[in-house]
Protein backbone atom coordinates (compact mmCIF):
# COMPACT_ATOMS: atom_id res chain seq x y z
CA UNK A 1 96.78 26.38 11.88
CA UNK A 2 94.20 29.21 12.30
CA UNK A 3 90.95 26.82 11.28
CA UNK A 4 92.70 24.05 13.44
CA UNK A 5 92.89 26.28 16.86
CA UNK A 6 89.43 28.04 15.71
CA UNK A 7 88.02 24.35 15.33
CA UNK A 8 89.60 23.35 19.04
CA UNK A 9 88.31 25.96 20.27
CA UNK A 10 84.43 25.63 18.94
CA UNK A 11 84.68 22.26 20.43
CA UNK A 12 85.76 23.36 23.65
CA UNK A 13 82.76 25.98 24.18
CA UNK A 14 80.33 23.01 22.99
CA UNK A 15 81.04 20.86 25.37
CA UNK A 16 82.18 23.25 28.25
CA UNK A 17 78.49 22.84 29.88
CA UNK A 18 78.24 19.10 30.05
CA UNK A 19 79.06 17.54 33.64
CA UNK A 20 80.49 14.43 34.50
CA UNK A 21 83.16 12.38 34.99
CA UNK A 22 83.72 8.56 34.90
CA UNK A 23 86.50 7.83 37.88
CA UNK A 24 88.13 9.59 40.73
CA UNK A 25 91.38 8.00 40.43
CA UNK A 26 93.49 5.73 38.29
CA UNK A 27 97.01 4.30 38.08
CA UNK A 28 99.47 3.08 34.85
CA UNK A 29 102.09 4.30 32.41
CA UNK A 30 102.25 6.78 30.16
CA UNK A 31 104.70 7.34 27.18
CA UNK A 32 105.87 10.49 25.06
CA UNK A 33 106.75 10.04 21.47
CA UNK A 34 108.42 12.78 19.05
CA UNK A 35 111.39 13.86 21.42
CA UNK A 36 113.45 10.70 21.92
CA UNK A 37 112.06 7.86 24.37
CA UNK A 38 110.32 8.86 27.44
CA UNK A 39 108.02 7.15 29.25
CA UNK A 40 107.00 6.06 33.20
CA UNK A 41 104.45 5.77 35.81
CA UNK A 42 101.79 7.98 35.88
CA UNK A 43 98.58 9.04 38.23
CA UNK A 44 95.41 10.82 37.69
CA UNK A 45 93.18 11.97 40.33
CA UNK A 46 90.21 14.26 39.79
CA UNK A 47 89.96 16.73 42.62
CA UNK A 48 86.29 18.30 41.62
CA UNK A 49 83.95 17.79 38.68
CA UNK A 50 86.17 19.31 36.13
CA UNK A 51 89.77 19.49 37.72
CA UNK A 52 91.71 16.72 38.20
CA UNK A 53 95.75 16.56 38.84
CA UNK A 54 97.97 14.46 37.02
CA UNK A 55 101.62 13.30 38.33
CA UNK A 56 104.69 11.26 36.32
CA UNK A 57 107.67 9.54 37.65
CA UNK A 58 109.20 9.71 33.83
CA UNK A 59 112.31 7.57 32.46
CA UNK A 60 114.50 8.67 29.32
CA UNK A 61 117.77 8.26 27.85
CA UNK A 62 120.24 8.65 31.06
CA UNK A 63 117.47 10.69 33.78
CA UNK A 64 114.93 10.68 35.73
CA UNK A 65 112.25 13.28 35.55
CA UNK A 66 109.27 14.17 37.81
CA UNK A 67 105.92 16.03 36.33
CA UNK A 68 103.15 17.27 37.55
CA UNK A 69 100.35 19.17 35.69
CA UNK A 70 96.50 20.34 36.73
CA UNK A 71 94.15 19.67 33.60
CA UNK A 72 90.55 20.59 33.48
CA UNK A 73 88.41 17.94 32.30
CA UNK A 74 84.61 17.87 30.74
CA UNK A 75 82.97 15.18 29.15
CA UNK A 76 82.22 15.29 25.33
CA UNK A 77 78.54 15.39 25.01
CA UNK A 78 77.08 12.01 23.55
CA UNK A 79 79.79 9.93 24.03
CA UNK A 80 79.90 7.87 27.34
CA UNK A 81 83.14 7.81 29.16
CA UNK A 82 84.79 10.07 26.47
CA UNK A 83 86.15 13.53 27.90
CA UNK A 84 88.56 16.09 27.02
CA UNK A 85 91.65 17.73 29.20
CA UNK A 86 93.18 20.89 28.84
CA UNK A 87 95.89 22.10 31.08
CA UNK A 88 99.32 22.95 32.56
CA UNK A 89 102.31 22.43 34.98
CA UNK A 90 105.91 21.68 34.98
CA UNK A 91 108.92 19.13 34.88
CA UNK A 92 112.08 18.46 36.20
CA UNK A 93 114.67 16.24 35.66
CA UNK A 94 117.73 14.67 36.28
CA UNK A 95 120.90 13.31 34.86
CA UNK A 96 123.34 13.10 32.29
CA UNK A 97 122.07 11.86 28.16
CA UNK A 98 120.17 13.14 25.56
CA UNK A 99 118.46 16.15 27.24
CA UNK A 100 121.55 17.05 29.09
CA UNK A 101 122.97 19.68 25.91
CA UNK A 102 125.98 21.24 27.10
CA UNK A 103 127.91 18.37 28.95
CA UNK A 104 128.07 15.32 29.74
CA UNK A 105 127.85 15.67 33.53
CA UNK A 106 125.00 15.36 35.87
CA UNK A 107 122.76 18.38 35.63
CA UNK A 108 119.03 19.16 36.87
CA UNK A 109 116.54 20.64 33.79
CA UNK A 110 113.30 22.23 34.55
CA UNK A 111 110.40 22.98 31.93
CA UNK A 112 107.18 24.00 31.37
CA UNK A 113 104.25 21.72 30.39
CA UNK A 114 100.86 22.51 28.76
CA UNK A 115 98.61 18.89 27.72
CA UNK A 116 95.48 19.13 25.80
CA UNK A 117 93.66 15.92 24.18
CA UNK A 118 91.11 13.03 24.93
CA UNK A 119 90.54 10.69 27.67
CA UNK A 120 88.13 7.20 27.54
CA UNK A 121 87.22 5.09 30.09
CA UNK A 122 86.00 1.72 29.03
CA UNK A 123 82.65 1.45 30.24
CA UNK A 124 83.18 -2.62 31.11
CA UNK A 125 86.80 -2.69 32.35
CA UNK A 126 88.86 -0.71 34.92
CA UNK A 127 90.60 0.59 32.12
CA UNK A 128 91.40 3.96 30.95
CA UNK A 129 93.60 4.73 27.82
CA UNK A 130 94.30 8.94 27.04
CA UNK A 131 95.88 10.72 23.91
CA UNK A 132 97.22 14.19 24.16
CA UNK A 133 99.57 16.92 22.57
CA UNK A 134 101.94 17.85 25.55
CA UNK A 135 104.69 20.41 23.91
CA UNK A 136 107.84 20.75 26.82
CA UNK A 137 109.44 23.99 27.14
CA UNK A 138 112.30 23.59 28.83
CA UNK A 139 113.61 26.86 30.92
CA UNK A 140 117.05 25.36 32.32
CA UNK A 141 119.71 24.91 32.11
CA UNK A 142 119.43 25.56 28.61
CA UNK A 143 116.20 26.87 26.35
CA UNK A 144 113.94 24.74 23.81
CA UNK A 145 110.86 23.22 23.46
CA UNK A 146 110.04 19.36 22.42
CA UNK A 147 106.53 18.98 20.68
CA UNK A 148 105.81 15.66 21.75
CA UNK A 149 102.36 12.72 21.51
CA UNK A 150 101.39 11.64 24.98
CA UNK A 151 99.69 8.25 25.15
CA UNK A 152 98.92 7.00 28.93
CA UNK A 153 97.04 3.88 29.88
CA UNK A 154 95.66 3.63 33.29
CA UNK A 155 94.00 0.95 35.68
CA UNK A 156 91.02 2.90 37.52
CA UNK A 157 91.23 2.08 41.42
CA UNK A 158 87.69 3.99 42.11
C-alpha cells in the first residue's frame, strides 16, 4: 500500500506543472461498481484550468441520491486528451433498500466522497469516458464506508 500511495503520489508532482484541458463541459452517465448497483446522470464542468465541478443525479436499489464533488484536474504530460482528477465532496440520498440499514422505512443518508483517477477525451469524437476510485463514507444515519470503481461516460457539449 505504501509503494502504491508513494507511486500516486510521484505521479501527481510530475505532472502537477503541465496546463491544459480538453473541454469546458460535458454531459452522460456514470456508474459505481463494488457496493451494490448504482449508477445515473452525471455533469462535469471545469470552472478554471485545473478545477472543475462534478454533479450526479444517482439511482440504486430503492433511492435516489444526489452528489456533488470539486476535483482538480491536470493533464498527464505526453498524452493528448489524457488527464488526471483528484478531489472531494458529498452525497445524499433517499429512500428505503439496500443502503437503508436499520429499517425498512424511508430515511435520508448523507456521506462523504473523495474521487481520484483518469479522464480521456477522444480527440475525434465528442466523447469523454473517466475511471476513478471514489470510496463513500457515509456519516448518517448510520456509519460505514463503500470502496467503490467509478466509470462515467460523457458527451462533451463545448
Amino acid at each position: 500500500m505504501k509503494k502504491t500511495t508513494l507511486l500516486f503520489s510521484i505521479i501527481l508532482l510530475a505532472v502537477a506543472g503541465a496546463n491544459a484541458q480538453t473541454y469546458s463541459t460535458a454531459i452522460g452517465a456514470k456508474f459505481y461498481t463494488g457496493g451494490g448497483s448504482v449508477g445515473g446522470l452525471n455533469i462535469r464542468h471545469s470552472t478554471a484550468e485545473h478545477t472543475a465541478l462534478e454533479g450526479s443525479l444517482l439511482f440504486y436499489s430503492g433511492g435516489l441520491g444526489i452528489e456533488g464533488l470539486y476535483e482538480y484536474q491536470a493533464p498527464i504530460e505526453g498524452t493528448e486528451g489524457l488527464q488526471y482528477f483528484v478531489g472531494g465532496g458529498g452525497m445524499i440520498g433517499f429512500g428505503t433498500g439496500r443502503y437503508n440499514y436499520y429499517n425498512n422505512r424511508n430515511s435520508t443518508s448523507f456521506a462523504l466522497r473523495l474521487t481520484g483517477g483518469v479522464d480521456y477525451k477522444f480527440a475525434d469524437a465528442p466523447i469523454d469516458v473517466s475511471l476513478a476510485f471514489d470510496p463513500f463514507f457515509y456519516l448518517a444515519p448510520y456509519s460505514g464506508s463503500n470502496l467503490s470503481l467509478g466509470i462515467g461516460i460523457r458527451y462533451v457539449l463545448k
